[in-house]
C-alpha atoms as a PDB file:
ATOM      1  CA  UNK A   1       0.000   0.000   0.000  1.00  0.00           C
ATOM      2  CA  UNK A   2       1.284   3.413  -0.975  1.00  0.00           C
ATOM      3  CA  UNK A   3       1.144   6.664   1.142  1.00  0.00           C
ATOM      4  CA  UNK A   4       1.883   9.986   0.216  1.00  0.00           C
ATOM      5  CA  UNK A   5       1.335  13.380   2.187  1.00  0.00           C
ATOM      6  CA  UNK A   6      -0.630  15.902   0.294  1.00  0.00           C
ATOM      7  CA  UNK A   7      -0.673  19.799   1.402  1.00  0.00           C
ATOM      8  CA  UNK A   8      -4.387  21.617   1.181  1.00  0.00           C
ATOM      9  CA  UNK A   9      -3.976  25.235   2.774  1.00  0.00           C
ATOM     10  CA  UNK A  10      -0.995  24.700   4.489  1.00  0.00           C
ATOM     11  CA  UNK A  11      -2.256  21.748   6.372  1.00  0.00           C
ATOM     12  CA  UNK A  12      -0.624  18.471   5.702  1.00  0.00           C
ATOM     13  CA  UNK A  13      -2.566  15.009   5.015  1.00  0.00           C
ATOM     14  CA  UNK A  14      -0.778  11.457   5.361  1.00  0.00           C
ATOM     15  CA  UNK A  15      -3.167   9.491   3.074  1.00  0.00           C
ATOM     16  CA  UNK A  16      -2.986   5.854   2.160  1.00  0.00           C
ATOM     17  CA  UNK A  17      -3.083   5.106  -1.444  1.00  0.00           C
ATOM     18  CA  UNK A  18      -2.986   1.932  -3.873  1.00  0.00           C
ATOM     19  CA  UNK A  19       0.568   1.349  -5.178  1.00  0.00           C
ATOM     20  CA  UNK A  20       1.066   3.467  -8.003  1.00  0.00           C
ATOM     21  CA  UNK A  21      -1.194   5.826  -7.409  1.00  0.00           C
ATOM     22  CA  UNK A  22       0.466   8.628  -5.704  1.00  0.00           C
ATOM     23  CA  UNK A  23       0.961  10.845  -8.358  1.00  0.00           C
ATOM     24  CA  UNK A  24      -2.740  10.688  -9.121  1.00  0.00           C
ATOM     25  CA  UNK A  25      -3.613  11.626  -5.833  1.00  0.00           C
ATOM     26  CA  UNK A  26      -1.088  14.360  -5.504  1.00  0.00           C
ATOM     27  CA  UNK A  27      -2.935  15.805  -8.653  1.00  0.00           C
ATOM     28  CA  UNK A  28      -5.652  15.755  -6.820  1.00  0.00           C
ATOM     29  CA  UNK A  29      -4.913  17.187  -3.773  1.00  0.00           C
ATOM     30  CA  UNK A  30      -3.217  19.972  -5.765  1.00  0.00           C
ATOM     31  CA  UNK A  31      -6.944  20.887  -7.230  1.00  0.00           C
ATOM     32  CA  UNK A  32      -8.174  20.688  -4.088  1.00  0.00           C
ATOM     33  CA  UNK A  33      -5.337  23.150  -2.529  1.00  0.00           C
ATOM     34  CA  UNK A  34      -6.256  25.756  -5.123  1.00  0.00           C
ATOM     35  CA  UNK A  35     -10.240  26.066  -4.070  1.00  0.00           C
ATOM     36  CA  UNK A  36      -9.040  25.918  -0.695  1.00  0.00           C
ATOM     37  CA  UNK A  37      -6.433  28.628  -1.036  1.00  0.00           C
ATOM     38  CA  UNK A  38      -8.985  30.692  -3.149  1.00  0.00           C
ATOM     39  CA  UNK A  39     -11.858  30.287  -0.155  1.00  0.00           C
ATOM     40  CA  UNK A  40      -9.489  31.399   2.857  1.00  0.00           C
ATOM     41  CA  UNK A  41      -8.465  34.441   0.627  1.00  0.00           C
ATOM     42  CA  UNK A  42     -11.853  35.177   0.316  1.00  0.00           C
ATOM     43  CA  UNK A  43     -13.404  34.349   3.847  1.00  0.00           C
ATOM     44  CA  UNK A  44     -10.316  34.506   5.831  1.00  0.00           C
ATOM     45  CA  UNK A  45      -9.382  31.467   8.535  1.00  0.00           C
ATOM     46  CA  UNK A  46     -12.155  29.000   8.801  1.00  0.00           C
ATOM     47  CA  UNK A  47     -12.023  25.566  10.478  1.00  0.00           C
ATOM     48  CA  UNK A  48     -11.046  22.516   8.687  1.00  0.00           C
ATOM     49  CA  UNK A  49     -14.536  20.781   8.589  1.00  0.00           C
ATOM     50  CA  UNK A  50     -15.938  24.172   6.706  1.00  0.00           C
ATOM     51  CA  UNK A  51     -13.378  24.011   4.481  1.00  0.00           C
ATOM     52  CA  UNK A  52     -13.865  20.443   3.393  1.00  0.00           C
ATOM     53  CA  UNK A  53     -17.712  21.408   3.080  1.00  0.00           C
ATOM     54  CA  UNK A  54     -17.838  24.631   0.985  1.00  0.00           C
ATOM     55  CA  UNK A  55     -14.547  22.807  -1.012  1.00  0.00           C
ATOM     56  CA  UNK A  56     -16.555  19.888  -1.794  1.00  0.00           C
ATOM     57  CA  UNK A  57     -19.669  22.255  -2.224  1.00  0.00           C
ATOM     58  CA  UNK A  58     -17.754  24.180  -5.265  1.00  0.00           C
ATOM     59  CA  UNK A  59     -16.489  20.836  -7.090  1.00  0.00           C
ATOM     60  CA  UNK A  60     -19.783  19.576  -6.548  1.00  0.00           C
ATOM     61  CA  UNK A  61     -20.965  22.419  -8.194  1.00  0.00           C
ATOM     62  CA  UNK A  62     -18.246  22.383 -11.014  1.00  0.00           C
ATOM     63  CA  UNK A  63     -19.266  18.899 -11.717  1.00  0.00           C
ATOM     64  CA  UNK A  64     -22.932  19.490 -12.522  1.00  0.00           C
ATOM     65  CA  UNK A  65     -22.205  22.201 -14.676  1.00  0.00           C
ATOM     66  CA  UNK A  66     -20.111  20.031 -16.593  1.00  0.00           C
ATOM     67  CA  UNK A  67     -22.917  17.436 -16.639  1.00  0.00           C
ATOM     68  CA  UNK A  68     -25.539  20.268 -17.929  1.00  0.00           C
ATOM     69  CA  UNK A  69     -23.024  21.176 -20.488  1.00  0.00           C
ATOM     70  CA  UNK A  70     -21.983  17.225 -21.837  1.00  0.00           C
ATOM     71  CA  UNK A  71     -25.488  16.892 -22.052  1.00  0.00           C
ATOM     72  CA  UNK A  72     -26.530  19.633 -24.089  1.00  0.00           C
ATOM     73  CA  UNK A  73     -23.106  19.999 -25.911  1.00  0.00           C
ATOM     74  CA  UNK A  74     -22.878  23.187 -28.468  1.00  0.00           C
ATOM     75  CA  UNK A  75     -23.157  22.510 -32.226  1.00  0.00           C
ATOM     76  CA  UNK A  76     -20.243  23.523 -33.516  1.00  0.00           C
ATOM     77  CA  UNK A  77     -17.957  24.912 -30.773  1.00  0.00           C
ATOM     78  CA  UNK A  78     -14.825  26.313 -31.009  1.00  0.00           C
ATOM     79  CA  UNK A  79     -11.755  27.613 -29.534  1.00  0.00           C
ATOM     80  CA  UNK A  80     -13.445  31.194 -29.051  1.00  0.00           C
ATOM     81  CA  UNK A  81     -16.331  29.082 -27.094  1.00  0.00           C
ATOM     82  CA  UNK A  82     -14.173  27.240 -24.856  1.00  0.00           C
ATOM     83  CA  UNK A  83     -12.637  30.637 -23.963  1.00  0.00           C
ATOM     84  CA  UNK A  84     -15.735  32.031 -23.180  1.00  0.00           C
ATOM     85  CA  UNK A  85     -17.305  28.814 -21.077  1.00  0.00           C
ATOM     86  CA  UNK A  86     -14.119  29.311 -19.577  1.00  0.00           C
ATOM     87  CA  UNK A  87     -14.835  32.594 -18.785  1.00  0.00           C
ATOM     88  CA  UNK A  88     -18.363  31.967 -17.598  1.00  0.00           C
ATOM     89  CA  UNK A  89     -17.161  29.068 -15.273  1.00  0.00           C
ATOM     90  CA  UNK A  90     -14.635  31.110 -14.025  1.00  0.00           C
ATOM     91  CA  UNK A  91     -17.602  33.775 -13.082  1.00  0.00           C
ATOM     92  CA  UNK A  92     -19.807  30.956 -11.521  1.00  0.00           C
ATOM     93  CA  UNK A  93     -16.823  29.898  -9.130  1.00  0.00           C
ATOM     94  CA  UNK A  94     -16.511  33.206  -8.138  1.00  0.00           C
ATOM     95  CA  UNK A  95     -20.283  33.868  -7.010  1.00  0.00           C
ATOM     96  CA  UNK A  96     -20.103  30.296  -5.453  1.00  0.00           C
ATOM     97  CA  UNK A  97     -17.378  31.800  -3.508  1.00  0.00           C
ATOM     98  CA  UNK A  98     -19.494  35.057  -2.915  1.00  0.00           C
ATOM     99  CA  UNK A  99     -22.467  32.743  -1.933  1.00  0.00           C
ATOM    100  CA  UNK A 100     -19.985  30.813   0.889  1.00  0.00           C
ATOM    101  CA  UNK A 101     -18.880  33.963   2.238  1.00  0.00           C
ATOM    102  CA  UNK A 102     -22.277  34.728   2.858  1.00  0.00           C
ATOM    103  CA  UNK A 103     -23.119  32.177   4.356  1.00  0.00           C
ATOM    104  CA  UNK A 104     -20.068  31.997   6.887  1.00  0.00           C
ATOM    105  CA  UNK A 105     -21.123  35.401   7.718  1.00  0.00           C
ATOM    106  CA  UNK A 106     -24.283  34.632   8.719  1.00  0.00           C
ATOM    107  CA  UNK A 107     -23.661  31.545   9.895  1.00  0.00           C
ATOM    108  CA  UNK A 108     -20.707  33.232  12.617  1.00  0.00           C
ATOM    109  CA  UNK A 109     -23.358  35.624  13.682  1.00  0.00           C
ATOM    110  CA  UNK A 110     -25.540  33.223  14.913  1.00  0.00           C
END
């Protein structure tokens, strides 16, 4: 069994792995650094369980989007299109991110 240690917002993770498959998971984790890194930039210091919730919350909502989009697929599309879905993804994430912040506003009020 493999292990490697993977680094999400300067925290580290030991996590067990199939032989092999280390580098995939590192590639992973390093997708998972980057929302994490762009939430605490936006929200500031928030607890580890949040974290893994409004992280898992924005792939979740990444993935769906992708879904919508494979299943109604553009006649046609080009390179301009892809820049501009990349665009408009990169738009969504943001208000996601807005949306979160909201939220843990609210939510440390209470």
């Amino acid at each position: 069994m493999g292990q490697v240690t993977i680094v999400i917002d300067k925290r580290e993770y030991a996590i067990k792995c199939g032989d092999g498959e280390e580098g995939h998971i590192v590639k992973l984790s390093r997708i998972l650094d980057e929302k994490a890194r762009m939430l605490s930039q936006s929200v500031g210091l928030i607890n580890e369980n949040m974290m893994l919730a409004m992280v898992g919350l924005i792939l979740a909502d990444e993935l769906e989007e992708l879904k919508a989009k494979s299943a109604n697929p553009v006649a046609g599309s080009d390179t301009n299109n892809n820049n501009n879905n990349d665009a408009l993804l990169a738009e969504n994430i943001n208000a996601q991110i807005a949306r979160i912040s909201s939220l843990i506003k609210d939510i440390k009020e209470v």
